[in-house]
Protein backbone atom coordinates (compact mmCIF):
# COMPACT_ATOMS: atom_id res chain seq x y z
CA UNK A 1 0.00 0.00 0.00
CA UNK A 2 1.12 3.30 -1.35
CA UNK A 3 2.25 6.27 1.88
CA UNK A 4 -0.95 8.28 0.31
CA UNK A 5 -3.31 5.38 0.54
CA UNK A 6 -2.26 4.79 4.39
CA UNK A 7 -3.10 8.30 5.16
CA UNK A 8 -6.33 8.82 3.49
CA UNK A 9 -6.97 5.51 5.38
CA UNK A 10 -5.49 6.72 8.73
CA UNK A 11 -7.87 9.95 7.85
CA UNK A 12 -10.74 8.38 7.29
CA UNK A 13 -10.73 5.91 10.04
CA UNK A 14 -10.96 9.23 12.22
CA UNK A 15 -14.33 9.41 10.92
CA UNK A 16 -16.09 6.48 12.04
CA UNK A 17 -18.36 8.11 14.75
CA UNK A 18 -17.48 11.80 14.17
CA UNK A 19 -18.40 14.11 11.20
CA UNK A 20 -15.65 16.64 12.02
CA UNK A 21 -12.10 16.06 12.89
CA UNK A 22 -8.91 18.08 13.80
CA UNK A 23 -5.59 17.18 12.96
CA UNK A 24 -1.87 18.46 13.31
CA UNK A 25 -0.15 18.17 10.08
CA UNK A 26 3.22 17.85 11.66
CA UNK A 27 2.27 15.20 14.39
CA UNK A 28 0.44 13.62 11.50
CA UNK A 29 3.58 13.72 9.58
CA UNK A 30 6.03 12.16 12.10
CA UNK A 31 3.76 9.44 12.79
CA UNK A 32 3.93 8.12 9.29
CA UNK A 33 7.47 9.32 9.27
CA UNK A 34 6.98 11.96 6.01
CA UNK A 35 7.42 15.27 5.07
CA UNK A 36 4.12 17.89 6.01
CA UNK A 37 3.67 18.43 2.12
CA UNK A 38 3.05 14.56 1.60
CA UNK A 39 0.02 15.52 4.54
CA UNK A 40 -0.98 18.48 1.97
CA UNK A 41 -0.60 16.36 -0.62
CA UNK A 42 -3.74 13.48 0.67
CA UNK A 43 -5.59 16.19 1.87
CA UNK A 44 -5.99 18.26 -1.25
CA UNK A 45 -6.46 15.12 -3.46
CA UNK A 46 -8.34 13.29 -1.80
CA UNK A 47 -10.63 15.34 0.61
CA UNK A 48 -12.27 17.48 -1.82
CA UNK A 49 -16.02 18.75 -1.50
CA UNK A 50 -16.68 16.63 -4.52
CA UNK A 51 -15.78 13.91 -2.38
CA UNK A 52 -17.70 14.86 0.54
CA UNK A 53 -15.13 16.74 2.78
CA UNK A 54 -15.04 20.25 3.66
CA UNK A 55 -11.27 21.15 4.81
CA UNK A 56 -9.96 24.44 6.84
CA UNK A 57 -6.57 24.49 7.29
CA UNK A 58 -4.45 26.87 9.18
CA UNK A 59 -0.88 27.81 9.62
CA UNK A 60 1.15 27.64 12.19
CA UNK A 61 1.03 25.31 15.70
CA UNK A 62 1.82 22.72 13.45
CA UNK A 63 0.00 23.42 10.79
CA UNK A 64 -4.28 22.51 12.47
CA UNK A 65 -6.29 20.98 10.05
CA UNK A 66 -10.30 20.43 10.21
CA UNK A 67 -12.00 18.72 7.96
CA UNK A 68 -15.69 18.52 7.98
CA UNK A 69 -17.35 15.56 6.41
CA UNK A 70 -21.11 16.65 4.86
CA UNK A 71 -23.86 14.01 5.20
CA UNK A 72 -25.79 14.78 2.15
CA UNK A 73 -28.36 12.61 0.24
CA UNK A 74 -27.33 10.21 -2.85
CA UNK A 75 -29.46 13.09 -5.17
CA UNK A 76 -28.27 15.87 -3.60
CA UNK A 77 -24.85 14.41 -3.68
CA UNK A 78 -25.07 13.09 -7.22
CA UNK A 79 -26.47 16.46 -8.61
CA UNK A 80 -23.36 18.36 -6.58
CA UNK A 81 -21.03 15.73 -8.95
CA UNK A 82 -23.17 16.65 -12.01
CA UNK A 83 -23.22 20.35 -11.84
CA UNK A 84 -19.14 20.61 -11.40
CA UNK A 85 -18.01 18.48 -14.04
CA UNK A 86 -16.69 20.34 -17.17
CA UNK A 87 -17.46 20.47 -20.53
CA UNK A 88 -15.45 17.05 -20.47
CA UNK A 89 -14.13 14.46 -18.56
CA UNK A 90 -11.19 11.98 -18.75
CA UNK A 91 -11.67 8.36 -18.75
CA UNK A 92 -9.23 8.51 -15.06
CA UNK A 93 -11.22 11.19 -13.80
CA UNK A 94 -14.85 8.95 -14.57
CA UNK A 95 -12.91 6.20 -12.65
CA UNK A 96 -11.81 8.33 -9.55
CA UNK A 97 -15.45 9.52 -9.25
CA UNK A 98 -17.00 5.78 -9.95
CA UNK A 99 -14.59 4.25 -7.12
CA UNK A 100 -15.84 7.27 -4.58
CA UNK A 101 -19.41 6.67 -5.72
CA UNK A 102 -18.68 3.37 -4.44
CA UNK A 103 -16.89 3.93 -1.36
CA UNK A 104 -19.59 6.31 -0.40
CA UNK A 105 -22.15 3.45 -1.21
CA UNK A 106 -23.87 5.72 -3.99
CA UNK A 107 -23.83 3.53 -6.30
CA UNK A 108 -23.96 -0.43 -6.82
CA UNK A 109 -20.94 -2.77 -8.81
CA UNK A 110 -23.22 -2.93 -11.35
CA UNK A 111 -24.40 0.83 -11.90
CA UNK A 112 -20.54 1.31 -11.48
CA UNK A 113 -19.50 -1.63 -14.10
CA UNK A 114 -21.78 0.23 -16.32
CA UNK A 115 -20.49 3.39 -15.95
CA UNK A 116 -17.39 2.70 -16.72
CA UNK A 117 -18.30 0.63 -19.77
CA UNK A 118 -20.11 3.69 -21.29
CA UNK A 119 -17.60 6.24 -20.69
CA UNK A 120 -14.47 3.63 -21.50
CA UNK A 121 -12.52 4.49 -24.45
CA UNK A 122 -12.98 0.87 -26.27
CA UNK A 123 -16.76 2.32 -26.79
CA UNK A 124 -15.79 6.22 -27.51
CA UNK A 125 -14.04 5.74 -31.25
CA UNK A 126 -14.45 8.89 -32.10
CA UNK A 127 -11.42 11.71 -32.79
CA UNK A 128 -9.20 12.24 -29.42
CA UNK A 129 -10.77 16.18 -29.27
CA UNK A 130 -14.74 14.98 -29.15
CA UNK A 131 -14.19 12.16 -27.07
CA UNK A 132 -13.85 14.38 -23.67
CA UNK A 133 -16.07 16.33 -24.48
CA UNK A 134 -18.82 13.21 -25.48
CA UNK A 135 -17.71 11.09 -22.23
CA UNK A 136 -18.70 13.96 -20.33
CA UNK A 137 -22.44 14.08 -21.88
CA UNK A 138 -22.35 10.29 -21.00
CA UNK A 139 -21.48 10.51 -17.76
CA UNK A 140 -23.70 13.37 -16.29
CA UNK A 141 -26.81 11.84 -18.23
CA UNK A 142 -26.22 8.57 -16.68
CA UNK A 143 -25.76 10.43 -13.09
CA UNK A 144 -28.81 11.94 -14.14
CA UNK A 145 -30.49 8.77 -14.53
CA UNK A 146 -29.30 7.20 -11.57
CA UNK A 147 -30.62 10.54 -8.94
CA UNK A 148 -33.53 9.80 -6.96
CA UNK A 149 -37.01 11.56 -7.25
């Protein structure tokens, strides 16, 4: 397991009964034995508020860190995804929001299987400047399809 995968996990174990957490980045850093920036580095990549997270970070003392995790509905959460994605989309950047979808439990394996089958680039033949573009009409439509009334 990569140093950034043990973090996020170290991270998001922190979360099991709270919604809000605190850190030090430099106490967080000497316990995995890194430099602060590889701390900066998780937290900007992988605590987004696409993702959920809602992070406040200060200087100084260590460098404090809160991060807020926001309880919101699949829809609500879905539609948030929808209305922030571009004009287009890469194929990695479909498969970094499928495997969230599924760690969040917004989706199923199947709805995600499917996903990822539309938007793949074995099914988008067309020229390398549409096929952005048409993977991200793909994707939000399905999204759109998959939000609850």
């Amino acid at each position: 397991m990569r140093m950034s995968d043990m973090i996020e996990n170290f991270i998001k174990d922190l979360f099991e009964d709270e919604d809000y957490i605190e850190i030090q980045r430099n106490d967080l850093a000497e316990h995995f034995n890194c430099v602060p920036s590889q701390i900066n580095y998780v937290i900007s990549t992988r605590f987004k508020p696409a993702q959920g997270y809602y992070v406040e970070s200060k200087r100084g003392g260590g460098g404090h860190i809160s991060i807020r995790k926001v309880n919101i509905t699949k829809s609500n959460y879905l539609m948030h995804i929808i209305s922030n994605i571009g004009n287009e989309i890469t194929a990695q950047e479909v498969d970094i929001f499928i495997s969230n979808f599924l760690s969040y439990e917004m989706i199923t394996k199947k709805e995600a299987k499917l996903l990822k089958v539309a938007t793949s680039d074995n099914v988008l033949t067309v020229p390398q400047v549409t096929r952005d573009e048409l993977r991200a009409k793909i994707f939000k439509n399905m999204l759109v399809n998959l939000v609850e009334d």
